[in-house]
C-alpha atoms as a PDB file:
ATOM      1  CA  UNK A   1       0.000   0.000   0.000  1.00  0.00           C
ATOM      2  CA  UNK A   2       0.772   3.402  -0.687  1.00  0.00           C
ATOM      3  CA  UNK A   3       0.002   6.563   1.400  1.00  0.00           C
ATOM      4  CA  UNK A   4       0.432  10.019   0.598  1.00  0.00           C
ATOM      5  CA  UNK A   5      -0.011  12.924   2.876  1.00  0.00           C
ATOM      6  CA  UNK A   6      -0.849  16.344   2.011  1.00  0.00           C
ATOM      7  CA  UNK A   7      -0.163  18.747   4.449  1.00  0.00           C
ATOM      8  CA  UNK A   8       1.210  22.872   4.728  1.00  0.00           C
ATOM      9  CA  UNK A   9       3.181  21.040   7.998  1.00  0.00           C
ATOM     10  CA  UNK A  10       5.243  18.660   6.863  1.00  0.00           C
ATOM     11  CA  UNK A  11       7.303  18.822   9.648  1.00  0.00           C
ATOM     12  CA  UNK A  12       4.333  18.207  12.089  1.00  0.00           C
ATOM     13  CA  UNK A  13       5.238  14.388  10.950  1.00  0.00           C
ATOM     14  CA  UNK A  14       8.692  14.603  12.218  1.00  0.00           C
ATOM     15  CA  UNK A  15       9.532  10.726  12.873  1.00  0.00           C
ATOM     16  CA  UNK A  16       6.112  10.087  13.667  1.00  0.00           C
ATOM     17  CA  UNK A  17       6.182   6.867  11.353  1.00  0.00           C
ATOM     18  CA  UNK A  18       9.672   5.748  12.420  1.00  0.00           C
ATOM     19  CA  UNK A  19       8.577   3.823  15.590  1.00  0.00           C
ATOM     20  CA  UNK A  20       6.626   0.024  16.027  1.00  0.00           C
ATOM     21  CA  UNK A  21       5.183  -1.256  13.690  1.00  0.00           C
ATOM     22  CA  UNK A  22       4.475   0.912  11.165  1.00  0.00           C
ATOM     23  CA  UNK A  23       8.199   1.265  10.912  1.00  0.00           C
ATOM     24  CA  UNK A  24       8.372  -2.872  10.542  1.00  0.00           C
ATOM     25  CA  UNK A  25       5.768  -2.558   7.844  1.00  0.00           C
ATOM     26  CA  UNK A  26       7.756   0.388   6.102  1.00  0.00           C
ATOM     27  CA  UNK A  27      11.443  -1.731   6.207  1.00  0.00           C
ATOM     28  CA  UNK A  28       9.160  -4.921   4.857  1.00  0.00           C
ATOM     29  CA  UNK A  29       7.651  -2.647   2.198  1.00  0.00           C
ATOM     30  CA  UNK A  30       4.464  -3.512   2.821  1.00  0.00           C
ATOM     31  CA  UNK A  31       3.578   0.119   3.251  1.00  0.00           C
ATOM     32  CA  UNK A  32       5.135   3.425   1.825  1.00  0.00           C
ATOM     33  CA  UNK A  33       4.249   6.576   2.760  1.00  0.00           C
ATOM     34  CA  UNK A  34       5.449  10.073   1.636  1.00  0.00           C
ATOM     35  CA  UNK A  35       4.552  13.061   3.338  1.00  0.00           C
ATOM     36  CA  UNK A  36       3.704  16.393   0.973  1.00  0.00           C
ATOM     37  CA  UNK A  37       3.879  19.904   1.147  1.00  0.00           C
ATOM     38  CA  UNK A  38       0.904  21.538  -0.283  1.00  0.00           C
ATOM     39  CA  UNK A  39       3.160  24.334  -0.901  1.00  0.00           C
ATOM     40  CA  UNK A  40       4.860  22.210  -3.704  1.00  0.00           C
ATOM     41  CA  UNK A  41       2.226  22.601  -6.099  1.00  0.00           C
ATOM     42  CA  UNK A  42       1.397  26.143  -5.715  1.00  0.00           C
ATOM     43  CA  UNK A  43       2.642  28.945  -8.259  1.00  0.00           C
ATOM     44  CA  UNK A  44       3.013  32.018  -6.724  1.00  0.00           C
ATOM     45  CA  UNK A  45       6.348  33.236  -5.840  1.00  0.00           C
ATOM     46  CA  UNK A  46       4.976  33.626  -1.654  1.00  0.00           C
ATOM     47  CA  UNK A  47       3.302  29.896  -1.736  1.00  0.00           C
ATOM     48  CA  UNK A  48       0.258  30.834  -0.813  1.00  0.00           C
ATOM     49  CA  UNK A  49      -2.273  27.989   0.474  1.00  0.00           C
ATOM     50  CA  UNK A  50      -4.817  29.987   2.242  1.00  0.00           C
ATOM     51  CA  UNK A  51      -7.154  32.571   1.807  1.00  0.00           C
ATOM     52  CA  UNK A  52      -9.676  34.520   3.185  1.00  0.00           C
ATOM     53  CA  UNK A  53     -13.374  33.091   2.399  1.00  0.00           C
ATOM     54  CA  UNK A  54     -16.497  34.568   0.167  1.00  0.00           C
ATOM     55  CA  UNK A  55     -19.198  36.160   1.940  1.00  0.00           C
ATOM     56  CA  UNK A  56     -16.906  36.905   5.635  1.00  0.00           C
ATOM     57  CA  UNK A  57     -16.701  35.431   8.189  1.00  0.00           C
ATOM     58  CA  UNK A  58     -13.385  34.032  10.221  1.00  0.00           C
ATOM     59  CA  UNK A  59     -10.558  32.575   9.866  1.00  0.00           C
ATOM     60  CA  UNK A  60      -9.302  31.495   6.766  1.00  0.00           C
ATOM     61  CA  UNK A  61      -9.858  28.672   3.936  1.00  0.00           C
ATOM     62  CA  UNK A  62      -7.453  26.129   2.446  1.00  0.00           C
ATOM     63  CA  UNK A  63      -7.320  27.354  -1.587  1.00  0.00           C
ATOM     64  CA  UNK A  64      -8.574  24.381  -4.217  1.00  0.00           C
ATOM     65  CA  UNK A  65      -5.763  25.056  -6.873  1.00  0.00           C
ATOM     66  CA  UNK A  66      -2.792  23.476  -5.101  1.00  0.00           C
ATOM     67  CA  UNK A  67      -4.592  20.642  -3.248  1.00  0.00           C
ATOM     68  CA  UNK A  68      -6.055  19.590  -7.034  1.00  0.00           C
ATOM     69  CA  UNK A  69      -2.210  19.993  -8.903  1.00  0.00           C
ATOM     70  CA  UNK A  70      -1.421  17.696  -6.110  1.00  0.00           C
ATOM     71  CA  UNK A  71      -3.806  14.905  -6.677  1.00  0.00           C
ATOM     72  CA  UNK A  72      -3.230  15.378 -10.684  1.00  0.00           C
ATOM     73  CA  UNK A  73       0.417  14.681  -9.781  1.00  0.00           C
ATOM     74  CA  UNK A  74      -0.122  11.917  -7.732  1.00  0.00           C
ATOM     75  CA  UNK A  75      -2.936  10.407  -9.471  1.00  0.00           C
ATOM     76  CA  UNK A  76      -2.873  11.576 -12.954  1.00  0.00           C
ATOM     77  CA  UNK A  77      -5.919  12.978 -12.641  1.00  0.00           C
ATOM     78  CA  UNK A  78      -8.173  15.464 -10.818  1.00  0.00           C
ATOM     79  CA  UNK A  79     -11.422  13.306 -11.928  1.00  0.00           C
ATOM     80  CA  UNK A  80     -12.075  11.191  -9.039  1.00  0.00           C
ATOM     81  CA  UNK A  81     -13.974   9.016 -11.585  1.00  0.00           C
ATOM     82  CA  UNK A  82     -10.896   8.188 -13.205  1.00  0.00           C
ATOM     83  CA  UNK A  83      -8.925   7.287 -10.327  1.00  0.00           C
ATOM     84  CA  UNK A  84      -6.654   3.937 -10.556  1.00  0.00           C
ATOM     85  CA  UNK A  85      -8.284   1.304  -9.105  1.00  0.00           C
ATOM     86  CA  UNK A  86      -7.780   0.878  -5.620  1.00  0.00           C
ATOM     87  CA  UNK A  87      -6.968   5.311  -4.786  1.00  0.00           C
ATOM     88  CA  UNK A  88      -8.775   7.014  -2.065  1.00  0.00           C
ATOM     89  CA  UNK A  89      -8.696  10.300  -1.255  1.00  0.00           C
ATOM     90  CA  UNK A  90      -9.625  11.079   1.811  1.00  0.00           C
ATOM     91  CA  UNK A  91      -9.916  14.961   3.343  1.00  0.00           C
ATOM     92  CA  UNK A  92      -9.575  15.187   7.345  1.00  0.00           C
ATOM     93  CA  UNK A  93     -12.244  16.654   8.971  1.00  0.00           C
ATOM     94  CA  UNK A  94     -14.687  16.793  11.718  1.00  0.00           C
ATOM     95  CA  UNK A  95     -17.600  16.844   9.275  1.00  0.00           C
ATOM     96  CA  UNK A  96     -16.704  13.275   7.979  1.00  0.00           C
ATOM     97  CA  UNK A  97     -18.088   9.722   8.687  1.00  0.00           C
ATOM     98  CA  UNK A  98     -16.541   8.746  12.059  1.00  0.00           C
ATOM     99  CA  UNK A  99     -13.109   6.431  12.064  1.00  0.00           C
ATOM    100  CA  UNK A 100     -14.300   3.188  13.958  1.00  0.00           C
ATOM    101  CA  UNK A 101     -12.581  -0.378  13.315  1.00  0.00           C
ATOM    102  CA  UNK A 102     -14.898  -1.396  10.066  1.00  0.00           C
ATOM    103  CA  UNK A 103     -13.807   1.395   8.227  1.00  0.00           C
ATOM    104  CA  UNK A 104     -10.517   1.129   9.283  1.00  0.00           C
ATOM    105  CA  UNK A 105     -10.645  -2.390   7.679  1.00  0.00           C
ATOM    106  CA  UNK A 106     -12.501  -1.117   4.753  1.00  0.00           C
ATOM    107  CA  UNK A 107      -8.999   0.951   4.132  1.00  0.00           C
ATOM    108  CA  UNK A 108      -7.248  -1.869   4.435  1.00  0.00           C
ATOM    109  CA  UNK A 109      -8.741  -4.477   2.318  1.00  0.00           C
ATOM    110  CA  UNK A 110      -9.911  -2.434  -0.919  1.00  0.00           C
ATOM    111  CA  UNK A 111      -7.469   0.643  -1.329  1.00  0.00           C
ATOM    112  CA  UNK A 112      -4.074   0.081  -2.867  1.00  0.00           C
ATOM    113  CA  UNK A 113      -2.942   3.927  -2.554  1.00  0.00           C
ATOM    114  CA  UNK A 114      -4.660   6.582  -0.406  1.00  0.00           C
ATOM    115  CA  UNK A 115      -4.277  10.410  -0.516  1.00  0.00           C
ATOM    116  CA  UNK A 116      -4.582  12.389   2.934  1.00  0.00           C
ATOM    117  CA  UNK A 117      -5.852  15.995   2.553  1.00  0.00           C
ATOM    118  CA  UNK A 118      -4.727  17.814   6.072  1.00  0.00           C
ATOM    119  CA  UNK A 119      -7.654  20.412   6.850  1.00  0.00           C
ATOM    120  CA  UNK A 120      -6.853  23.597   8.790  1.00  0.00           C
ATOM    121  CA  UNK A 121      -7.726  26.489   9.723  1.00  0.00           C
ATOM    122  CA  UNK A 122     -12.191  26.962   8.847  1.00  0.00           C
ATOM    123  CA  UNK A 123     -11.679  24.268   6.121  1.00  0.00           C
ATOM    124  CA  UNK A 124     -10.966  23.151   2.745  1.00  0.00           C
ATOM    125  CA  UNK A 125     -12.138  25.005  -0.365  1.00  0.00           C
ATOM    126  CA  UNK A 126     -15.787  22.744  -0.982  1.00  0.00           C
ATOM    127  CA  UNK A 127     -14.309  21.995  -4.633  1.00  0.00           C
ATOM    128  CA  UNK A 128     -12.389  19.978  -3.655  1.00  0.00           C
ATOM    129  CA  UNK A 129     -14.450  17.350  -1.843  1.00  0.00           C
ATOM    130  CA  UNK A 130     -17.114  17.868  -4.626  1.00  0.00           C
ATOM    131  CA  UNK A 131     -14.512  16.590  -7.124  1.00  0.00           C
ATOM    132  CA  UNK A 132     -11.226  15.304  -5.689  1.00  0.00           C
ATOM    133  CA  UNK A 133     -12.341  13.511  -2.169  1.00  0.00           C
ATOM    134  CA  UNK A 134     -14.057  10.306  -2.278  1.00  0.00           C
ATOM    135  CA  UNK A 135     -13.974  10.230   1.298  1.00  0.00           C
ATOM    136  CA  UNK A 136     -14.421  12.196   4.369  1.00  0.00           C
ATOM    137  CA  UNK A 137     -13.343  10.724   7.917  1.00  0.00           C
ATOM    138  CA  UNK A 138     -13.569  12.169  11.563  1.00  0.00           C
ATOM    139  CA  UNK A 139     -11.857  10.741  14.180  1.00  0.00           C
ATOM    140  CA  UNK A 140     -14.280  12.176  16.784  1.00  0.00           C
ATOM    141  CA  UNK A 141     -16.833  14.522  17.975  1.00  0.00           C
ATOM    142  CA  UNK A 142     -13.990  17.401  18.715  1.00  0.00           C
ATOM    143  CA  UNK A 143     -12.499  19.796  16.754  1.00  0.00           C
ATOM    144  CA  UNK A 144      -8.484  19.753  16.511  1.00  0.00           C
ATOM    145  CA  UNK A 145      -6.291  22.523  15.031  1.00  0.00           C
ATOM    146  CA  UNK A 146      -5.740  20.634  12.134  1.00  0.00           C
ATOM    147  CA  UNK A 147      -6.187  17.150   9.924  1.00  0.00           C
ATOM    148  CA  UNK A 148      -2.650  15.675  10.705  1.00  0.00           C
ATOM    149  CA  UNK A 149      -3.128  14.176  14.159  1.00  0.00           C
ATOM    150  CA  UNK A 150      -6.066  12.652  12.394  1.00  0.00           C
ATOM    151  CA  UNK A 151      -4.058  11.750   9.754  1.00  0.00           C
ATOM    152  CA  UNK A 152      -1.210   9.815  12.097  1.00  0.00           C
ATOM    153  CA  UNK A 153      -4.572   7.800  13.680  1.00  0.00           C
ATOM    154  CA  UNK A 154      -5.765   6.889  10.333  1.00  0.00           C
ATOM    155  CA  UNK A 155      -2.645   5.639   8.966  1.00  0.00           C
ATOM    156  CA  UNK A 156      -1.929   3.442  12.171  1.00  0.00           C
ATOM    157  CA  UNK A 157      -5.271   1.828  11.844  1.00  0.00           C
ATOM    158  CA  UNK A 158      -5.111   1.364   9.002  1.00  0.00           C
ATOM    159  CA  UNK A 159      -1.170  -0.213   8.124  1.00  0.00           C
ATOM    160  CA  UNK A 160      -1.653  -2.444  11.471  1.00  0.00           C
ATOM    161  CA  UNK A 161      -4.205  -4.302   9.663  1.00  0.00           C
ATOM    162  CA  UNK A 162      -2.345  -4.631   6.054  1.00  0.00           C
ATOM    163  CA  UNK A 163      -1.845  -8.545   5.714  1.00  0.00           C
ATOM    164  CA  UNK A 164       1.836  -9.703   7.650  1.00  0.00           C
ATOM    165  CA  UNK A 165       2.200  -6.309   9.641  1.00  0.00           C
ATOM    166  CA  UNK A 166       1.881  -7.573  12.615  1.00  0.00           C
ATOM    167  CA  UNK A 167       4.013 -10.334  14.625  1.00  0.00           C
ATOM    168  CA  UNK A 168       0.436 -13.104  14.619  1.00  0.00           C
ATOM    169  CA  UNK A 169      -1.683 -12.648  11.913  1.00  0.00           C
ATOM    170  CA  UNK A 170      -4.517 -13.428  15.134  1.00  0.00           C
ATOM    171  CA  UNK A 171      -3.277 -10.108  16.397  1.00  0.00           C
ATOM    172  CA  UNK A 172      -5.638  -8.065  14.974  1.00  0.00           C
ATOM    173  CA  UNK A 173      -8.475 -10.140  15.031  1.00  0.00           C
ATOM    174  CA  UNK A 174      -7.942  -9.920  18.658  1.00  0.00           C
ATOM    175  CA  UNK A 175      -8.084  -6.504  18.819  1.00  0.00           C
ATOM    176  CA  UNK A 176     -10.685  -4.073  20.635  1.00  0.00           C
ATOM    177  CA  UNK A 177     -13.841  -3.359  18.340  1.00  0.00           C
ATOM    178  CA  UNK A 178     -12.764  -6.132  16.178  1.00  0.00           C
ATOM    179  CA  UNK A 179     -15.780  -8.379  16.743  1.00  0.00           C
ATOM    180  CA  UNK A 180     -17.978  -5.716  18.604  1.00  0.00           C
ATOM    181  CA  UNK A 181     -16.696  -5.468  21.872  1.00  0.00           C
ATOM    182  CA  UNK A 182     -13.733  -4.300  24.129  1.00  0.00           C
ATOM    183  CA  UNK A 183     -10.274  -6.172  24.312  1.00  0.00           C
ATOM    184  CA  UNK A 184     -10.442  -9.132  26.992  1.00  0.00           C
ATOM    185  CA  UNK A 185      -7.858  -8.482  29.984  1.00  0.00           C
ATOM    186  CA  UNK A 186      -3.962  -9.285  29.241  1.00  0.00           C
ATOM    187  CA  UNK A 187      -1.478 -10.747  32.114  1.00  0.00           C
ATOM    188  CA  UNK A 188       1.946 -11.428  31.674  1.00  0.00           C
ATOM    189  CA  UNK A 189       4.945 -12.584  34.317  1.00  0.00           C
ATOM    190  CA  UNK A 190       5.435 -12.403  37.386  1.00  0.00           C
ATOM    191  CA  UNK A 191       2.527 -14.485  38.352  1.00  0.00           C
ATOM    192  CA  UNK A 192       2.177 -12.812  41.871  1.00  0.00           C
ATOM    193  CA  UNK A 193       2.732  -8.692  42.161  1.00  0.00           C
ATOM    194  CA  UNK A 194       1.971  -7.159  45.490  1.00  0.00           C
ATOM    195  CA  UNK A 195      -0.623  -9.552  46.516  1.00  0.00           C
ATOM    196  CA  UNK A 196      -2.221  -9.041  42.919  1.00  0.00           C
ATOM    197  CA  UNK A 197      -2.036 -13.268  41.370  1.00  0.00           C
ATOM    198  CA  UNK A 198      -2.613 -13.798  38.010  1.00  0.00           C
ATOM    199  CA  UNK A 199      -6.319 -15.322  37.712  1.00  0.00           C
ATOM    200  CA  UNK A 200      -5.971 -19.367  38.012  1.00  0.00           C
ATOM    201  CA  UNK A 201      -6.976 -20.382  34.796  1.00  0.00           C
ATOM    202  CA  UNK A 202      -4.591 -18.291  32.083  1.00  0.00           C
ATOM    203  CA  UNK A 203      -2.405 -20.594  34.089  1.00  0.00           C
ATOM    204  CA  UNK A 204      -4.311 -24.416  33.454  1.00  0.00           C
ATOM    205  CA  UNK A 205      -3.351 -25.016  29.673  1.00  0.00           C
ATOM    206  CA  UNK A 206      -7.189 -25.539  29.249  1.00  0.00           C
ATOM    207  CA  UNK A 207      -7.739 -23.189  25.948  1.00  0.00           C
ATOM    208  CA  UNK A 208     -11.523 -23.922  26.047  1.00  0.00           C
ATOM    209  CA  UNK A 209     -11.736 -22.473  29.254  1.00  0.00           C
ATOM    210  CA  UNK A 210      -9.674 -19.523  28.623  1.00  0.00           C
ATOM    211  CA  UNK A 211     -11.557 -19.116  25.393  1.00  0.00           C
ATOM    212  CA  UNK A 212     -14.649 -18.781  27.881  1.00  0.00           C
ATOM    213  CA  UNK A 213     -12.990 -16.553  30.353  1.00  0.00           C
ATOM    214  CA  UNK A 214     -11.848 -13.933  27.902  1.00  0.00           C
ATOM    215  CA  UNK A 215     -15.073 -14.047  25.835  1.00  0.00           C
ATOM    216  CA  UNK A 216     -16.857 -13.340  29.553  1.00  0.00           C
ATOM    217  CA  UNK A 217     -14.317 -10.589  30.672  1.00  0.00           C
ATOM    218  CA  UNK A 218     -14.544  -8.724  27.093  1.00  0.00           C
ATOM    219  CA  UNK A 219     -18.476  -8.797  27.842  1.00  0.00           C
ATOM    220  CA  UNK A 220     -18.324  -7.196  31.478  1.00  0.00           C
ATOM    221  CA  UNK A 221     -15.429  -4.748  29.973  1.00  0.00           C
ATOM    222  CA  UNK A 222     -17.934  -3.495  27.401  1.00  0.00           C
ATOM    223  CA  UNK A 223     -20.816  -3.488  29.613  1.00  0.00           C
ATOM    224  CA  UNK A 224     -18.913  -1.445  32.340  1.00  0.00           C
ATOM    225  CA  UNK A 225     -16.797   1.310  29.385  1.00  0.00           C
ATOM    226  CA  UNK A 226     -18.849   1.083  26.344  1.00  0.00           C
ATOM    227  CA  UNK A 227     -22.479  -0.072  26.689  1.00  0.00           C
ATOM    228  CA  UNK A 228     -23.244   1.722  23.841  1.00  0.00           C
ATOM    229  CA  UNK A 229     -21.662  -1.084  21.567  1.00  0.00           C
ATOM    230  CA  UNK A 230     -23.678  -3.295  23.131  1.00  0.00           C
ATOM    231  CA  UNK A 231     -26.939  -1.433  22.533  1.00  0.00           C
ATOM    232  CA  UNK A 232     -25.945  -0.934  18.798  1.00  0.00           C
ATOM    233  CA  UNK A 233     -25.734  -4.976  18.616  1.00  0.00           C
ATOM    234  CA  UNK A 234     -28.941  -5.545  20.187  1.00  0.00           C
ATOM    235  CA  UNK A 235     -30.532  -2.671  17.785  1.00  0.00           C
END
């Protein structure tokens, strides 16, 4: 897979990607990612990105022209229609359909090279998700200073789940939200800590029993932190 980022902060990425394993999955090639200054594709001699919007109001508003020579470059087109197979561009921004496991998966599974568009400031010139974007995704209910944290979320969701990314290929399947409810409870060594024991039977070699102890402790996790996930299975 291929991911680009578009962003007027490229150095807000820093090392970001350098650490775990979306590092592994870079040095196995299994992922590439490139991060972009929208400033490359503009023409004026200041680089200008931004400016201020029609009909007033505050702040200012990300300018089309550069964001669409950048997906021309990287794409070959500005059509979204006539995409490669397998290219999603996706803009950053509170107003988009909310990042939950599922669509992290749906990333994974059926896009070959996706484009980030880093919002800021009041927004992103609406010509561009009328004709570039062919998605929009939120990582919550909040409003951040700008689409690159989101960005950093998305692409570790996402690259964790690319196929041989991870140490067990049962990791992810394993995961929180993965089949609906939270993560079952992890122990590791020493057995006894401060009067705290390890419960008895991680420690019996019985796997059908741990299989039923997990399954029960992932139930009570999400009943007591997320009930909502239960509600949504039950509507």
């Amino acid at each position: 897979m291929k991911i680009d980022v578009l962003t007027i902060f490229p150095e807000f990425f820093g090392e970001v990607f350098d650490f775990g394993i979306i590092r592994r999955a870079k040095l196995s090639q299994i992922v590439e990612i490139n991060i972009h200054d929208i400033r490359e594709w503009t023409l004026d001699k200041h680089r200008k990105v931004d400016d201020r919007p029609f009909g007033g109001g505050d702040g200012m508003v990300l300018m089309c022209e550069p964001i669409f020579r950048a997906i021309e470059n990287l794409t070959g087109t500005c059509e979204r229609e006539n995409y490669p197979n397998g290219t999603k561009v996706v803009l950053l921004t509170p107003q988009g359909r909310q990042l939950k496991q599922a669509v992290a998966k749906e990333f994974a599974e059926n896009a070959n090279h996706i484009i980030l568009i880093c919002g800021r400031y009041e927004g992103v010139d609406e010509r561009v998700n009328e004709t570039l974007v062919t998605d929009e995704i939120s990582i919550g209910d909040y409003v951040l200073s700008g689409g690159e944290s989101a960005a950093i979320v998305l692409t570790d969701a996402i690259v964790r789940l690319l196929p041989n990314a991870l140490g067990s290929e049962t990791s992810a399947e394993n995961d929180s939200f993965s089949n609906g409810l939270l993560d079952f409870p992890h122990y590791t060594q020493p057995r006894d800590f401060r009067g705290m024991s390890v419960p008895e039977v991680l420690l019996n070699g019985n796997h059908a029993e741990i299989e039923k102890w997990r399954n029960k402790k992932a139930l009570e996790k999400t009943q007591n932190f997320r009930q909502d996930l239960l509600n949504k299975e039950q509507s």
